[in-house]
C-alpha atoms as a PDB file:
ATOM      1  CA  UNK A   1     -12.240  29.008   8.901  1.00  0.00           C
ATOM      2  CA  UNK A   2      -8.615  30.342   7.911  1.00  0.00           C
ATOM      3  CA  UNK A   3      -8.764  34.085   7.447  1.00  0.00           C
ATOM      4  CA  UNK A   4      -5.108  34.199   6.085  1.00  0.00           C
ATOM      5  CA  UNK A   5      -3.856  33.236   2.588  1.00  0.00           C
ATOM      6  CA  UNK A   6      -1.272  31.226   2.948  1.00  0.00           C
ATOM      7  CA  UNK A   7      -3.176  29.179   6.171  1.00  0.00           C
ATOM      8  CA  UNK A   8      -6.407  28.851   3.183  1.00  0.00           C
ATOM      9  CA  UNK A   9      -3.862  27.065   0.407  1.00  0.00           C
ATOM     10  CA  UNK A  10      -2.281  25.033   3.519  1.00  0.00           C
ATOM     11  CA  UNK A  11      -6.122  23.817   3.567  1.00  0.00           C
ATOM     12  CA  UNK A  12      -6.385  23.125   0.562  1.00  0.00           C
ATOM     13  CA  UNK A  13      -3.187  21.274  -0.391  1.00  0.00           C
ATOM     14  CA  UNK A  14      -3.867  19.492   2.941  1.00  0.00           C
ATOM     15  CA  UNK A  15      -7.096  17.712   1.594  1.00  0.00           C
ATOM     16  CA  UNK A  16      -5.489  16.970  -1.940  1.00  0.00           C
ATOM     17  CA  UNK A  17      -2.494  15.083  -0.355  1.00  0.00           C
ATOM     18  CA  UNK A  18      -5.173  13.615   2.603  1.00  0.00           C
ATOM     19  CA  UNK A  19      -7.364  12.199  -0.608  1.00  0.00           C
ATOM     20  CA  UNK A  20      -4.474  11.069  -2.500  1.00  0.00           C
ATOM     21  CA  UNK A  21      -2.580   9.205   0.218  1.00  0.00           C
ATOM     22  CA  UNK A  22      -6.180   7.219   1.269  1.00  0.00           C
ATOM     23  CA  UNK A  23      -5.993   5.768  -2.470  1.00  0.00           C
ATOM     24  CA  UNK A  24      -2.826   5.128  -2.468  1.00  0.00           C
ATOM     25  CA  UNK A  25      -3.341   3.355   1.063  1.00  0.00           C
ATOM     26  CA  UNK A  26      -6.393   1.580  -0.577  1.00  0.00           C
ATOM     27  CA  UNK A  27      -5.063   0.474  -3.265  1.00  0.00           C
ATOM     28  CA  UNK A  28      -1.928  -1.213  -1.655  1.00  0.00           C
ATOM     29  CA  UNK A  29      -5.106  -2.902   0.961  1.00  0.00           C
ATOM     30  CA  UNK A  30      -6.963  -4.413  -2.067  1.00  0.00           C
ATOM     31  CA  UNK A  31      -3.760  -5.969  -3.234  1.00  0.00           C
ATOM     32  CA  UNK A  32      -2.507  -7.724   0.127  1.00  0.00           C
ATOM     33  CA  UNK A  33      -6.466  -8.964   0.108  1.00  0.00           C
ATOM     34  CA  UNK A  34      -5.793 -10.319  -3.236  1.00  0.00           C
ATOM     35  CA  UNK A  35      -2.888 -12.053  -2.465  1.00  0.00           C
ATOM     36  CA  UNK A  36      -4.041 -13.376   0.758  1.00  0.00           C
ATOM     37  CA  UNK A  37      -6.843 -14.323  -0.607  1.00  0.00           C
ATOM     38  CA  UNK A  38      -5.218 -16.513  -3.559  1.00  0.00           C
ATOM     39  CA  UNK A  39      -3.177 -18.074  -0.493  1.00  0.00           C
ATOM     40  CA  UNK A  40      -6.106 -19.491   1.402  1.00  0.00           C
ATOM     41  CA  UNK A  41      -7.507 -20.983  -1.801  1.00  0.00           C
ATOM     42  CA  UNK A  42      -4.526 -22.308  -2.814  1.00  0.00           C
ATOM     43  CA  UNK A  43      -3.735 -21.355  -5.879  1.00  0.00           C
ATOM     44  CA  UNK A  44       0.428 -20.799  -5.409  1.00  0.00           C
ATOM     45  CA  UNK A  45       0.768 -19.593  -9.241  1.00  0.00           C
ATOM     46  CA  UNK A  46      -1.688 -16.826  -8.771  1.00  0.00           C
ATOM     47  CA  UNK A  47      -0.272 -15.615  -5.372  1.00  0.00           C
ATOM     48  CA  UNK A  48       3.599 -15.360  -6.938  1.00  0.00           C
ATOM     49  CA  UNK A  49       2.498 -12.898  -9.344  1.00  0.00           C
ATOM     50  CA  UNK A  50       0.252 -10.878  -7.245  1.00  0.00           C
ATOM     51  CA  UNK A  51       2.944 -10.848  -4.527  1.00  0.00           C
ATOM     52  CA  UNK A  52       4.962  -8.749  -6.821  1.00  0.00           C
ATOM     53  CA  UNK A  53       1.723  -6.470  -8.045  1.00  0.00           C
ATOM     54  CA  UNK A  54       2.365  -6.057  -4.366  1.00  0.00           C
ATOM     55  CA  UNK A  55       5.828  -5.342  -4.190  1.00  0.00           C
ATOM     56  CA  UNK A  56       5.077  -2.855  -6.814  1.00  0.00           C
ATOM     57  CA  UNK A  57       2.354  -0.784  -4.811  1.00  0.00           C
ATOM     58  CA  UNK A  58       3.821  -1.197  -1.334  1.00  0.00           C
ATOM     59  CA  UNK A  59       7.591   0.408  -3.297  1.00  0.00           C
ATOM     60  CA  UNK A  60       5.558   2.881  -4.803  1.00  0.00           C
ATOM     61  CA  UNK A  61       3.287   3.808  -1.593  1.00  0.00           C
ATOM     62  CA  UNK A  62       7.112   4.055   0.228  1.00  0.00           C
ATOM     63  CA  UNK A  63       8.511   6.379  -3.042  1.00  0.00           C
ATOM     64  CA  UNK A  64       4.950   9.032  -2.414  1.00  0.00           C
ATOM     65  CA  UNK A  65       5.761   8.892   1.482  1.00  0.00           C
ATOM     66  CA  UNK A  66       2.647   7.044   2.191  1.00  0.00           C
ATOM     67  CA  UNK A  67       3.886   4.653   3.998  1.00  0.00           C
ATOM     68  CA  UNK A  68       7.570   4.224   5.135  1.00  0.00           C
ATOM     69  CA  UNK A  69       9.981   2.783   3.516  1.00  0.00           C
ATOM     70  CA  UNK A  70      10.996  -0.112   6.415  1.00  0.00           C
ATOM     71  CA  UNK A  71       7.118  -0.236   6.844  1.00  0.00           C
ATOM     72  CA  UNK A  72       6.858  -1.686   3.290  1.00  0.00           C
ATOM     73  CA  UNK A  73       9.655  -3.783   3.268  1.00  0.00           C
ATOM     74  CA  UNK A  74       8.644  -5.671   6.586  1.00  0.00           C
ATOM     75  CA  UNK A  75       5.359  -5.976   5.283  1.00  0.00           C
ATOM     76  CA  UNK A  76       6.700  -7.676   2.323  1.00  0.00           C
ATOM     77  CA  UNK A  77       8.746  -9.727   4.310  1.00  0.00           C
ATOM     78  CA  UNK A  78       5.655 -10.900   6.111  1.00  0.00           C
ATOM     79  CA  UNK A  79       3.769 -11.787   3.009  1.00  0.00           C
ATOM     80  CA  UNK A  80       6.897 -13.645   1.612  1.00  0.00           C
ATOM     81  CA  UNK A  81       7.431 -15.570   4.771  1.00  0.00           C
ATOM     82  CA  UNK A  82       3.204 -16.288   4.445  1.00  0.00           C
ATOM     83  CA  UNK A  83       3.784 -17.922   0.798  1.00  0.00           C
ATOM     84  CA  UNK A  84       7.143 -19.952   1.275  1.00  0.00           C
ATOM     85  CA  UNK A  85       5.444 -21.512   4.937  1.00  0.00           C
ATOM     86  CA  UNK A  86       2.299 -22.757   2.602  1.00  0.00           C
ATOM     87  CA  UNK A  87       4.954 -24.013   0.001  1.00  0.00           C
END
């Protein structure tokens, strides 16, 4: 255990920012399973608009430093590619 201040509040901020970037990295995870999931069923309509619920928490994982930025967008581009090739 830390026996200096500053190396204690290093701990601590280190577990809020460890807890908060596993949601955030959950959340965007539950949202490409959505979306892939809506592809292998089929249903074209649903999978448009989740794609950009996905858009929207991959940009926003990139904006919190989650994830990186070129990280995001080629995982988009991946998932994009995915729905125009069942098209």
């Amino acid at each position: 255990m830390a026996n200096i201040k500053s190396a204690i509040k290093r701990i601590g901020t280190t577990k809020k920012e460890t807890l908060r970037n596993k949601s955030v990295k959950t959340n965007v995870k539950t949202t490409i399973r959505k979306f892939e999931t809506a592809l292998d069923k089929g249903n074209l309509d649903e999978a448009r608009e989740l794609l950009q619920v996905v858009d929207k928490t991959l940009k926003n994982a990139a904006s919190k430093n989650v994830i990186h930025k070129n990280a995001a967008s080629r995982r988009l581009s991946r998932l994009t590619k995915k729905l125009n090739k069942v098209k």
